[in-house]
Protein backbone atom coordinates (compact mmCIF):
# COMPACT_ATOMS: atom_id res chain seq x y z
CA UNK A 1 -18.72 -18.83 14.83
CA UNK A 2 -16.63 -19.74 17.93
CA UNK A 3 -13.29 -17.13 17.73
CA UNK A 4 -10.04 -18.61 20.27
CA UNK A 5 -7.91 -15.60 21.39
CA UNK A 6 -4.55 -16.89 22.18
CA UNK A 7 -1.25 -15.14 23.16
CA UNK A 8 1.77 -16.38 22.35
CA UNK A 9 5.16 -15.50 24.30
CA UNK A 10 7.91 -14.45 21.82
CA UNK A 11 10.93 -17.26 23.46
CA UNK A 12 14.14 -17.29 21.91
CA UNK A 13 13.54 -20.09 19.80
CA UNK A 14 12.96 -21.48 16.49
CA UNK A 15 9.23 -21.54 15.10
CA UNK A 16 7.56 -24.32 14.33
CA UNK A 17 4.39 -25.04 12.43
CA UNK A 18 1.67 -26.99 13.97
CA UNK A 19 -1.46 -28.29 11.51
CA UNK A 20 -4.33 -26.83 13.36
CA UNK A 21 -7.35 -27.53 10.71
CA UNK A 22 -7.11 -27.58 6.94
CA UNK A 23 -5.12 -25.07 5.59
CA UNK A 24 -4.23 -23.70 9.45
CA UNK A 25 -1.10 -23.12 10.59
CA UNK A 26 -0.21 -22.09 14.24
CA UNK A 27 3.81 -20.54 14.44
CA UNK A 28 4.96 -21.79 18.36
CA UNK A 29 8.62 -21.39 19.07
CA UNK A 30 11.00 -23.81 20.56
CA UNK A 31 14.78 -22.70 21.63
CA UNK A 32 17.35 -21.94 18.94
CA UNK A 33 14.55 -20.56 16.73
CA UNK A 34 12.82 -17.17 15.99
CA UNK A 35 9.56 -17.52 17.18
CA UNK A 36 7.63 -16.02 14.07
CA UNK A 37 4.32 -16.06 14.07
CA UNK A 38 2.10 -17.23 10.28
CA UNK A 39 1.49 -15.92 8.07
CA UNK A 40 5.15 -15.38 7.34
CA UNK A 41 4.89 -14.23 3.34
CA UNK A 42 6.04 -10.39 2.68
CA UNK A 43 2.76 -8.42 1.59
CA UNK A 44 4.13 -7.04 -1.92
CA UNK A 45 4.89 -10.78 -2.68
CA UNK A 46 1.62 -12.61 -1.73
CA UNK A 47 1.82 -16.65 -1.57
CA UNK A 48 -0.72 -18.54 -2.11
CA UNK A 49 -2.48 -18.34 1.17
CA UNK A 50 -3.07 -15.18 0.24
CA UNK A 51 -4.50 -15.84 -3.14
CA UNK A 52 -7.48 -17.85 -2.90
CA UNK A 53 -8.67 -18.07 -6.04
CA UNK A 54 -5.37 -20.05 -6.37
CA UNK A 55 -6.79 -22.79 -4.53
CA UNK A 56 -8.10 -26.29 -6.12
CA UNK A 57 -11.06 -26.87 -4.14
CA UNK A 58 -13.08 -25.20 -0.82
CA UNK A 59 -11.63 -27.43 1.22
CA UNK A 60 -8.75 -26.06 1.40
CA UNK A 61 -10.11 -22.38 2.30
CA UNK A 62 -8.57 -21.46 5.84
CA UNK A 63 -10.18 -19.26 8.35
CA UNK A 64 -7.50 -16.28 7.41
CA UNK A 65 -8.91 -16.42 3.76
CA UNK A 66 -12.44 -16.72 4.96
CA UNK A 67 -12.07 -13.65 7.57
CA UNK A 68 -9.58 -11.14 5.71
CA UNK A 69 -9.01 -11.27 2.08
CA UNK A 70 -11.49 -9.33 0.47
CA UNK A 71 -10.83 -11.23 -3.22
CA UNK A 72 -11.97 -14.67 -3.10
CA UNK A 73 -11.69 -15.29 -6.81
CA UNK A 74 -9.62 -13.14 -9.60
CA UNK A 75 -10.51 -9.65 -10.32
CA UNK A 76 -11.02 -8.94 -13.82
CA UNK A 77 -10.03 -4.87 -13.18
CA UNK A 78 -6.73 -3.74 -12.56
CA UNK A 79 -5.01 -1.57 -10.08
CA UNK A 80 -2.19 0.97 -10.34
CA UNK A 81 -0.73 2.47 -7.26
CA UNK A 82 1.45 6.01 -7.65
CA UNK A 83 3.84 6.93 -5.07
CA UNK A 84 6.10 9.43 -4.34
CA UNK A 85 7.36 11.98 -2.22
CA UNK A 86 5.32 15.64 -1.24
CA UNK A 87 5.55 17.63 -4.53
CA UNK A 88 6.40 14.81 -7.01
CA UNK A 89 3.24 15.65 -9.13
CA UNK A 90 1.19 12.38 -8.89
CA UNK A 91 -2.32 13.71 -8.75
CA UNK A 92 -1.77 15.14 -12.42
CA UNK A 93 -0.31 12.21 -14.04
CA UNK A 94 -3.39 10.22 -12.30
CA UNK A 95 -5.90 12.71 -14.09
CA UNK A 96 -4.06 12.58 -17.56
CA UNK A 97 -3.87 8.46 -17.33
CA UNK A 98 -7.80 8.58 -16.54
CA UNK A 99 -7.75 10.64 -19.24
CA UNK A 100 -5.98 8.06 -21.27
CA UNK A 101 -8.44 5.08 -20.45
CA UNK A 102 -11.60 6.82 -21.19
CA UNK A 103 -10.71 7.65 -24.09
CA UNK A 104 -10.63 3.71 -24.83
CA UNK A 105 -13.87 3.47 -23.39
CA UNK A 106 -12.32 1.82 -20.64
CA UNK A 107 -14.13 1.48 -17.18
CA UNK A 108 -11.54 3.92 -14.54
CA UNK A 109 -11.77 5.28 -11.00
CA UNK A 110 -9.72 7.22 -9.12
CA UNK A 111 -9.00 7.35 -5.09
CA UNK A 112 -6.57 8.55 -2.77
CA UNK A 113 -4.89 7.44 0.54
CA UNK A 114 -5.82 7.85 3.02
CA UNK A 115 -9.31 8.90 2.30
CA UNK A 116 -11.10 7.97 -0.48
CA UNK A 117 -14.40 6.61 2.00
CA UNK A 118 -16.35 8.95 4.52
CA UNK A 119 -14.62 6.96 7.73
CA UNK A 120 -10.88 7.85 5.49
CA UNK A 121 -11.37 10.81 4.99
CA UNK A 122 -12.18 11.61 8.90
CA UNK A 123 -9.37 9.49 9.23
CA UNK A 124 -7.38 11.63 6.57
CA UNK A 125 -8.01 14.78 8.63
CA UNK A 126 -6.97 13.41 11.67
CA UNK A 127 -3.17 12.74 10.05
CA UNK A 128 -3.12 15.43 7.81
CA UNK A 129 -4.59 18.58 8.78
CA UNK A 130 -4.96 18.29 12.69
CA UNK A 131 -3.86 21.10 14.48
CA UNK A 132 -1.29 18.84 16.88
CA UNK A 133 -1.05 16.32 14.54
CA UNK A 134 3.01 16.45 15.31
CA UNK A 135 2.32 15.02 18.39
CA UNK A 136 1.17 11.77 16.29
CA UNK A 137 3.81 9.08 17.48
CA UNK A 138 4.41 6.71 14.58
CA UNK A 139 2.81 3.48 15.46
CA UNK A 140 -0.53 5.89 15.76
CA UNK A 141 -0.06 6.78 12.45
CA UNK A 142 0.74 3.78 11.08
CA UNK A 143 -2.16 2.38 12.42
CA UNK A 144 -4.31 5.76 11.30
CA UNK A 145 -3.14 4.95 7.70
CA UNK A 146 -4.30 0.99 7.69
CA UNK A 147 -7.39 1.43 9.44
CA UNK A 148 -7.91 4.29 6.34
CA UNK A 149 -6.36 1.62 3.60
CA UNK A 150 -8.54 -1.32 4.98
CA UNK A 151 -11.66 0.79 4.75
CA UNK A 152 -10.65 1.92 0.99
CA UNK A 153 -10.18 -1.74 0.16
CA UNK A 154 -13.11 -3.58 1.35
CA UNK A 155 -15.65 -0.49 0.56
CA UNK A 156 -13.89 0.72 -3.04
CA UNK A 157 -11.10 -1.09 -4.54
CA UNK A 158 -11.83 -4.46 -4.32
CA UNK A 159 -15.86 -4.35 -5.32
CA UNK A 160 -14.15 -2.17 -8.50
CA UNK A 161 -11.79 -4.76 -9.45
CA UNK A 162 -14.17 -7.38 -9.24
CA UNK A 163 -16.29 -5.41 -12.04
CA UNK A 164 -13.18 -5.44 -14.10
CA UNK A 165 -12.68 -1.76 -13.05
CA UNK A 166 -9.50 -0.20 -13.58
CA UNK A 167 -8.36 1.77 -10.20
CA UNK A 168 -5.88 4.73 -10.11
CA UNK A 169 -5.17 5.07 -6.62
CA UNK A 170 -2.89 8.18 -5.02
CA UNK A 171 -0.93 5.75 -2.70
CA UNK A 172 -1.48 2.30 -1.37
CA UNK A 173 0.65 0.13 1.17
CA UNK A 174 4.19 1.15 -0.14
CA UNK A 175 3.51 4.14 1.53
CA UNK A 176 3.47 3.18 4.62
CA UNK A 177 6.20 0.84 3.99
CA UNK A 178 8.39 4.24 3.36
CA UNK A 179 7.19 6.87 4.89
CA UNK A 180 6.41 5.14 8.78
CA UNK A 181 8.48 2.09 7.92
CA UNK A 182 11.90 3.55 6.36
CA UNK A 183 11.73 7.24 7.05
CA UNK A 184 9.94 6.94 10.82
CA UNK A 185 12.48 4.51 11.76
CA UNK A 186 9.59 1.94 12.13
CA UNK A 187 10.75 -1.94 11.81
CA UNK A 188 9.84 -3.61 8.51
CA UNK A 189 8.13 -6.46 10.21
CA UNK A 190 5.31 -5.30 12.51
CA UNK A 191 5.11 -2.77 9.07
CA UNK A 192 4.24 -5.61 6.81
CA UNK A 193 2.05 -7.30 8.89
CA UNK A 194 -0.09 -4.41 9.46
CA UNK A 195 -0.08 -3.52 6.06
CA UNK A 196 -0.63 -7.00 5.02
CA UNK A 197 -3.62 -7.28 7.32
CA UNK A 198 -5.28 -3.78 6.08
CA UNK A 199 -5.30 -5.08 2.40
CA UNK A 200 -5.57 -8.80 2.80
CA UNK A 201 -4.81 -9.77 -1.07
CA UNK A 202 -5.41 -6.71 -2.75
CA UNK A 203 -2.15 -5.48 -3.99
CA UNK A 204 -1.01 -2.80 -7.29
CA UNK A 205 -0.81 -4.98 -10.47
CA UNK A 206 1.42 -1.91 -10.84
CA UNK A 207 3.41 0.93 -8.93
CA UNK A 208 4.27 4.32 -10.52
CA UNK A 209 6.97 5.90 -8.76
CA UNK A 210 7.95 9.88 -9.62
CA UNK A 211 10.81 10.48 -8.46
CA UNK A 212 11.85 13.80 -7.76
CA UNK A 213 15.17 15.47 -5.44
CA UNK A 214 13.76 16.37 -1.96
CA UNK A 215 14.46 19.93 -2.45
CA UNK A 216 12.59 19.94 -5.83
CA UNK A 217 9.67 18.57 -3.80
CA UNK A 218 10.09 21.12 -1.30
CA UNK A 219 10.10 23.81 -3.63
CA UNK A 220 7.07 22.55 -5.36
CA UNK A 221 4.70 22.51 -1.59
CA UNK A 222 5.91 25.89 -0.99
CA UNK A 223 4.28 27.29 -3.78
CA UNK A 224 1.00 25.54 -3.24
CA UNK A 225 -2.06 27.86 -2.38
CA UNK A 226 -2.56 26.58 1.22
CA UNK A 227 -3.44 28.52 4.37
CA UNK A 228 -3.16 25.05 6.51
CA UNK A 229 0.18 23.18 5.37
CA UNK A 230 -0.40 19.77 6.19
CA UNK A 231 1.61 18.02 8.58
CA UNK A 232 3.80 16.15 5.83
CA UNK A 233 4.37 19.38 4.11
CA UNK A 234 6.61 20.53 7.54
CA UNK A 235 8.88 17.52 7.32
CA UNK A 236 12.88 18.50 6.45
CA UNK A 237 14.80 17.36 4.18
CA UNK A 238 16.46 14.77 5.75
CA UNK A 239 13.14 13.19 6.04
CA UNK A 240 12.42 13.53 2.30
CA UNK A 241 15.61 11.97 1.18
CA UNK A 242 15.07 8.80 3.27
CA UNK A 243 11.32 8.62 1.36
CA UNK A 244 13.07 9.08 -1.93
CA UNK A 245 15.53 6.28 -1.45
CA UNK A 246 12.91 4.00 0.32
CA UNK A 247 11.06 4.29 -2.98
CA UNK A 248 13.88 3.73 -4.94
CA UNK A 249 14.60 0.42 -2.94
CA UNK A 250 11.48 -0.97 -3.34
CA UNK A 251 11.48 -0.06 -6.83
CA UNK A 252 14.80 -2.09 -7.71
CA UNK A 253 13.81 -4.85 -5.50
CA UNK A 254 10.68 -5.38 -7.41
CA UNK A 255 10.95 -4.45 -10.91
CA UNK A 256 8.13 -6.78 -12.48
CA UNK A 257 5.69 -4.55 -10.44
CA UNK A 258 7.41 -0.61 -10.27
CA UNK A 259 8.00 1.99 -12.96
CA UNK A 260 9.96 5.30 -11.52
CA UNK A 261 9.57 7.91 -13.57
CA UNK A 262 12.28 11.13 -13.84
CA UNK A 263 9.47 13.47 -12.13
CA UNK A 264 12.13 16.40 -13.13
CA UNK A 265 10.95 16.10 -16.80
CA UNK A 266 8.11 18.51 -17.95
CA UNK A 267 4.84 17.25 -17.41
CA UNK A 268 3.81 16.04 -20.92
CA UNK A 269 7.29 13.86 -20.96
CA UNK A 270 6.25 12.33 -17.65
CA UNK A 271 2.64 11.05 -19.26
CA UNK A 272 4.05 10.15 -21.87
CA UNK A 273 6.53 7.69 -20.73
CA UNK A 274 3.69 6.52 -17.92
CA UNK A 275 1.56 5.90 -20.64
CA UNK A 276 4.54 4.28 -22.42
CA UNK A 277 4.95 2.11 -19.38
CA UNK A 278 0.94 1.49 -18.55
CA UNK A 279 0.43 0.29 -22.68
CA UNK A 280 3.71 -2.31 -22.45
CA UNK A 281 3.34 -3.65 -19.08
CA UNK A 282 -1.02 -4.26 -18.33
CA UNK A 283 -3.12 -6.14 -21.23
């Protein structure tokens, strides 16, 4: 296979799309335009370029299908993201919701971000538990978490959905939409198109939010059992409210995908109502 590298110069200018190839298209800009570059779709609302099992016949595959999506028909399983900030509880309402589907005798895994392969969990110990890992600009760790996420995709998630495997995941892409994009003051574009990259079409059929105050979640890390406080652990509060409302933006701007959950209720209310949720919203 014969791979062209091109650059293109960012001019003002308005983009335009030139046919390169069935199912190609190269962004150039011209003036009075904004020189974006395809593909221009957001990654929590994929087109269909980026569903190719959407397509009506192999011609049209392009070469981004054909060398990033790791789906290239539709899965059968189902995946369910939770997010939240530090302290919001979200590994125990994952283990009572696996609870939940094996008791139906249904088919469940459960993984984490980042981590959940040998190369993310390296990865995972790099961001979280390094001993400078403060130093860790936030385009590095943006880049730390996708190169975990696109790992977790291609090796786990994706061959489980594919078996009709239902996937409980401790974080996916809305993370780093929040936490680098919203709270590290990191714009939402280059943000998107990572993230978009390190998942291809592999996105939550649904998003659990618990939502908790930032000084309830604060409370909550300090009385974890830790003698090595990860590096998220040390943020402030000021840090921890802008996670909480980037969750809570995401969550009203798509509500066909997000549930938030009151994360101040006791823990049986919260599995309850996720449970609630799971039964009205998945088949």
């Amino acid at each position: 296979m014969m791979v062209v590298s091109c650059t293109l110069a960012p001019l003002p200018g308005r983009s335009t799309e030139i046919p390169d190839g069935p199912g190609i298209r190269i962004a150039r800009s011209k003036p009075g335009g904004s020189g974006k570059v395809w593909p221009p779709a957001s990654p929590t609302r994929p087109s269909a370029a980026t569903r190719p099992w959407k397509r009506s016949s192999p011609s049209q595959t392009n070469i981004f299908t054909v060398l990033f999506m790791p789906l290239t028909k539709k899965p059968t399983g189902t995946l369910i993201s939770f997010e939240g900030s530090e302290g919001s509880g979200k590994s125990t309402q994952i283990a009572h919701l696996a609870a939940r589907f094996q008791k139906l005798k249904r088919k469940v895994i459960t993984t984490r971000e980042p981590g959940g392969t040998e190369i993310g969990e390296q990865i995972r110990n790099i961001i979280v538990h390094n001993s400078r890992g403060d130093e860790i600009c936030a385009q590095t760790e943006l880049l730390l978490f996708a190169a975990a996420r696109a790992q977790l995709v291609r090796e786990v998630i994706a061959p489980a959905l594919m078996r009709g495997i239902i996937v409980l995941s401790d974080r996916f892409l809305d993370s780093s939409t929040v936490y680098q994009g919203i709270a590290r003051n990191l714009p939402t574009g280059p943000v998107n198109e990572i993230n978009r990259f390190a998942v291809g079409n592999v996105l939550p059929d649904l998003t659990v939010v618990i939502d908790v105050p930032e000084r309830v979640g604060l409370a909550r890390l300090k009385l974890r059992a830790s003698d090595l406080p990860d590096r998220m652990e040390r943020k402030n509060v000021d840090f921890y409210k802008k996670v909480r409302k980037g969750y809570l933006v995401l969550a009203k701007g798509m509500p066909e995908r997000f549930i938030v959950v009151d994360g101040t209720k006791t823990e049986e209310a919260i599995e309850k109502k996720i449970w609630s949720e799971v039964r009205a919203r998945l088949p």
